[in-house]
C-alpha atoms as a PDB file:
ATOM      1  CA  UNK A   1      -6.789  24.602  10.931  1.00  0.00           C
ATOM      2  CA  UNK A   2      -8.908  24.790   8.113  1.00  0.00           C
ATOM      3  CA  UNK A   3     -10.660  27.379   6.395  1.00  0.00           C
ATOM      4  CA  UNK A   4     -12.734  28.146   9.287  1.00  0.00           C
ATOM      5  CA  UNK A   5     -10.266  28.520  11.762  1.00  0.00           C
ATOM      6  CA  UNK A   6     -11.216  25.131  13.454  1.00  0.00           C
ATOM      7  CA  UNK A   7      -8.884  22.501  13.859  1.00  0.00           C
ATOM      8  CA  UNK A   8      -9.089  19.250  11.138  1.00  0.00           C
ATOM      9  CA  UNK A   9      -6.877  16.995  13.269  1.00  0.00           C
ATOM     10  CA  UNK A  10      -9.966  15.327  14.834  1.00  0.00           C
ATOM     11  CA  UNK A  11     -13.091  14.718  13.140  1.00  0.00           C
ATOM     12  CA  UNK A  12     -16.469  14.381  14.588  1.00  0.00           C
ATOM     13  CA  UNK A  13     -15.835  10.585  13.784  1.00  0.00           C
ATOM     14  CA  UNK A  14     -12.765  10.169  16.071  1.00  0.00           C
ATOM     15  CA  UNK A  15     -10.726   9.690  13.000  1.00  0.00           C
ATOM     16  CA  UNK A  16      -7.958  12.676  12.383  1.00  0.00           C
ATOM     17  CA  UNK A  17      -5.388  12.985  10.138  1.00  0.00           C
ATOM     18  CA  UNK A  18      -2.666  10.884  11.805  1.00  0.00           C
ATOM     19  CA  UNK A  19      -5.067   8.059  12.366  1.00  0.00           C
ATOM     20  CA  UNK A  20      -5.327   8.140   8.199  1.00  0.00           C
ATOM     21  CA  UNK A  21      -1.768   8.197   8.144  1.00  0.00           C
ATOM     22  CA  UNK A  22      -1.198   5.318  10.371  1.00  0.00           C
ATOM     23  CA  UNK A  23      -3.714   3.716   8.805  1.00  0.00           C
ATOM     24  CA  UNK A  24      -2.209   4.236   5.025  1.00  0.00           C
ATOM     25  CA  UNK A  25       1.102   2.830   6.645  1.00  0.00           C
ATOM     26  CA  UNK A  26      -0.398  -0.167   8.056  1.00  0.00           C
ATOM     27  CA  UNK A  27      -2.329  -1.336   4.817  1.00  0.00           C
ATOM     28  CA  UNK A  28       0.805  -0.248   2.845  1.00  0.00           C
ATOM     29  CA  UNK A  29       2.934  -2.699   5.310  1.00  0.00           C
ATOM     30  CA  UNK A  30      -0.008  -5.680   4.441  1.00  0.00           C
ATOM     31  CA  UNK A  31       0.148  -5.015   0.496  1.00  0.00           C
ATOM     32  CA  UNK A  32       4.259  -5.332   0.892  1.00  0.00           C
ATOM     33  CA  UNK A  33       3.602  -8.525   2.499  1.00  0.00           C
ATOM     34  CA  UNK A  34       1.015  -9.806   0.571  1.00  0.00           C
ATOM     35  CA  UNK A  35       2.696  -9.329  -2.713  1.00  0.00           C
ATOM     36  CA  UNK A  36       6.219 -10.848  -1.019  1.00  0.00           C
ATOM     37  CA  UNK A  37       3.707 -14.275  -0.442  1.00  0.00           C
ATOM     38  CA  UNK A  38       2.465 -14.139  -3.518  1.00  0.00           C
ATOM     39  CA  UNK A  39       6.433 -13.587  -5.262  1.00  0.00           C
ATOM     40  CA  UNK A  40       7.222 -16.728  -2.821  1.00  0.00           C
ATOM     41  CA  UNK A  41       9.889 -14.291  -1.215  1.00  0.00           C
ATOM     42  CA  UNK A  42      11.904 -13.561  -4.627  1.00  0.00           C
ATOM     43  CA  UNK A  43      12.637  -9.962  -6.322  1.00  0.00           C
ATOM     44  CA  UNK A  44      11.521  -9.605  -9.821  1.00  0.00           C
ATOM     45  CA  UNK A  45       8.426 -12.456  -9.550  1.00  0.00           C
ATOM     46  CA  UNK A  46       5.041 -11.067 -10.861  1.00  0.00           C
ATOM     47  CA  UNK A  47       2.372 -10.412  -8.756  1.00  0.00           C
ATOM     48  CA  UNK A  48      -1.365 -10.007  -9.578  1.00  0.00           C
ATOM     49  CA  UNK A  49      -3.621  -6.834  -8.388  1.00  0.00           C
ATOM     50  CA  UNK A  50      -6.589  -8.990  -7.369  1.00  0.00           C
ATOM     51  CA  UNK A  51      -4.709 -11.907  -5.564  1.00  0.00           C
ATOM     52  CA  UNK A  52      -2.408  -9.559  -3.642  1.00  0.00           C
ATOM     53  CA  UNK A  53      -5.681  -7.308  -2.472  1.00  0.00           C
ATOM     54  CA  UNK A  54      -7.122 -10.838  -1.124  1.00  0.00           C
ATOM     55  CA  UNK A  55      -4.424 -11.537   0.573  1.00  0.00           C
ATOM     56  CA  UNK A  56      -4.338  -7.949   2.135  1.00  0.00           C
ATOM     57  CA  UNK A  57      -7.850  -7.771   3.183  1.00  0.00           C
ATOM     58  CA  UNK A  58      -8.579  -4.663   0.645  1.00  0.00           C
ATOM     59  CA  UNK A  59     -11.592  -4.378  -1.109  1.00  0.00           C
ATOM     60  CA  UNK A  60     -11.407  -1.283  -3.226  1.00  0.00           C
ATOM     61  CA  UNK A  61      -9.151  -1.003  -6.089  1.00  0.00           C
ATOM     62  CA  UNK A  62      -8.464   2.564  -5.931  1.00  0.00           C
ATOM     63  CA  UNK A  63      -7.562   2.164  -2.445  1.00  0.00           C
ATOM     64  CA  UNK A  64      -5.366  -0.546  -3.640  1.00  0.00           C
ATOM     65  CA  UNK A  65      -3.718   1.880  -6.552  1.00  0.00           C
ATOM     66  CA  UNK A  66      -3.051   3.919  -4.024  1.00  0.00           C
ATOM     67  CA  UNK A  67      -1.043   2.113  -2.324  1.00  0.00           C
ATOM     68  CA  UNK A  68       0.806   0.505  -4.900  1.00  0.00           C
ATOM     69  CA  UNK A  69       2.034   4.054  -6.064  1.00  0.00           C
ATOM     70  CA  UNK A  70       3.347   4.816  -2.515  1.00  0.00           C
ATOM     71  CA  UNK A  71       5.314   1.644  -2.771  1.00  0.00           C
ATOM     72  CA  UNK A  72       6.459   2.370  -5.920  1.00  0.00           C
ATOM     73  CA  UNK A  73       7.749   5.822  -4.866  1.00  0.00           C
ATOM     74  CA  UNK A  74       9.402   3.923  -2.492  1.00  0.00           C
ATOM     75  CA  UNK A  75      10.885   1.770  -4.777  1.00  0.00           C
ATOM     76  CA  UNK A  76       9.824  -1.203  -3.028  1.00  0.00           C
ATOM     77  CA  UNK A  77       7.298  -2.231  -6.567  1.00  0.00           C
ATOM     78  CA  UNK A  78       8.921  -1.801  -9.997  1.00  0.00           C
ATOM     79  CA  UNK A  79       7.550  -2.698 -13.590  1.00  0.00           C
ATOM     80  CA  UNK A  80       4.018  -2.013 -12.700  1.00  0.00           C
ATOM     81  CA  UNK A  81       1.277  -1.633 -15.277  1.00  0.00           C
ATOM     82  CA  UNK A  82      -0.351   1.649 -15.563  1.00  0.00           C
ATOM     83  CA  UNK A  83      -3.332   0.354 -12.922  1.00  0.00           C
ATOM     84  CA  UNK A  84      -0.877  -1.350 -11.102  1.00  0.00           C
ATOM     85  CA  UNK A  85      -2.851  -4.873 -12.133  1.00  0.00           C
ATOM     86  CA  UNK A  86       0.968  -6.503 -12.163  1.00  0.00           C
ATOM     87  CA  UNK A  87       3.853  -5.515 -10.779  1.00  0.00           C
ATOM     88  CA  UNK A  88       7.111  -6.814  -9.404  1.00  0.00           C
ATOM     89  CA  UNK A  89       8.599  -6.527  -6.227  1.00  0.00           C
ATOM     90  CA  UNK A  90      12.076  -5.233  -5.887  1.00  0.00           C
ATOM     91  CA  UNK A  91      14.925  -6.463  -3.652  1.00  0.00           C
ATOM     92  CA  UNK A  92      14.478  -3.771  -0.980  1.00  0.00           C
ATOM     93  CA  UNK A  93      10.745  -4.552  -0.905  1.00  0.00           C
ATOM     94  CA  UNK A  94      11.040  -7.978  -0.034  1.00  0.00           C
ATOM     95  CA  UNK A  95      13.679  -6.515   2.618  1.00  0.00           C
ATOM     96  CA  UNK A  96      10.656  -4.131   3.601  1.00  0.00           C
ATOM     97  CA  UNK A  97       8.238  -6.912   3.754  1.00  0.00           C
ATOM     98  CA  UNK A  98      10.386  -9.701   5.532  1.00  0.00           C
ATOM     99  CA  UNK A  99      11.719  -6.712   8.144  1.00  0.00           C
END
């Protein structure tokens, strides 16, 4: 509920706060594989920002930096610049991306 004692789960839009979540998980699951394409399926290959958000279908880079920290909390990316413009993927993120 939020501050006005209504509940926030469903907008007026249709879109709730699962539906965001699903949807971070599913463009989180195309980055993964995007950047395991662009690594040509091997661990500790640089990737590029811009190539991997064409490949993902994601337009906005803070959407994109977003997601790239999740991964990396996952420990799926490693060696990332601060903006995440390259980055590596790890062993368990190809796993994650070829799973």
């Amino acid at each position: 509920m939020d501050e006005s004692g209504t509940q926030e789960s469903i907008r007026p839009d249709g879109e709730g706060i699962l539906d965001e979540v699903w949807g971070m998980a599913e463009k989180a699951r195309r980055v993964i594989q995007a950047a395991a394409v662009e690594a040509y399926g091997r661990p500790g290959m640089y990737v590029i920002m811009a190539q991997v958000m064409q490949r993902a279908n994601i337009s906005d880079p803070e959407e994109f930096r977003a997601i790239a920290a999740y991964l990396e909390e996952r420990g799926w990316i490693a060696e990332a610049d601060p903006d995440y413009g390259v980055f590596v993927l790890t062993p368990e993120g190809i796993d994650e991306a070829t799973n």
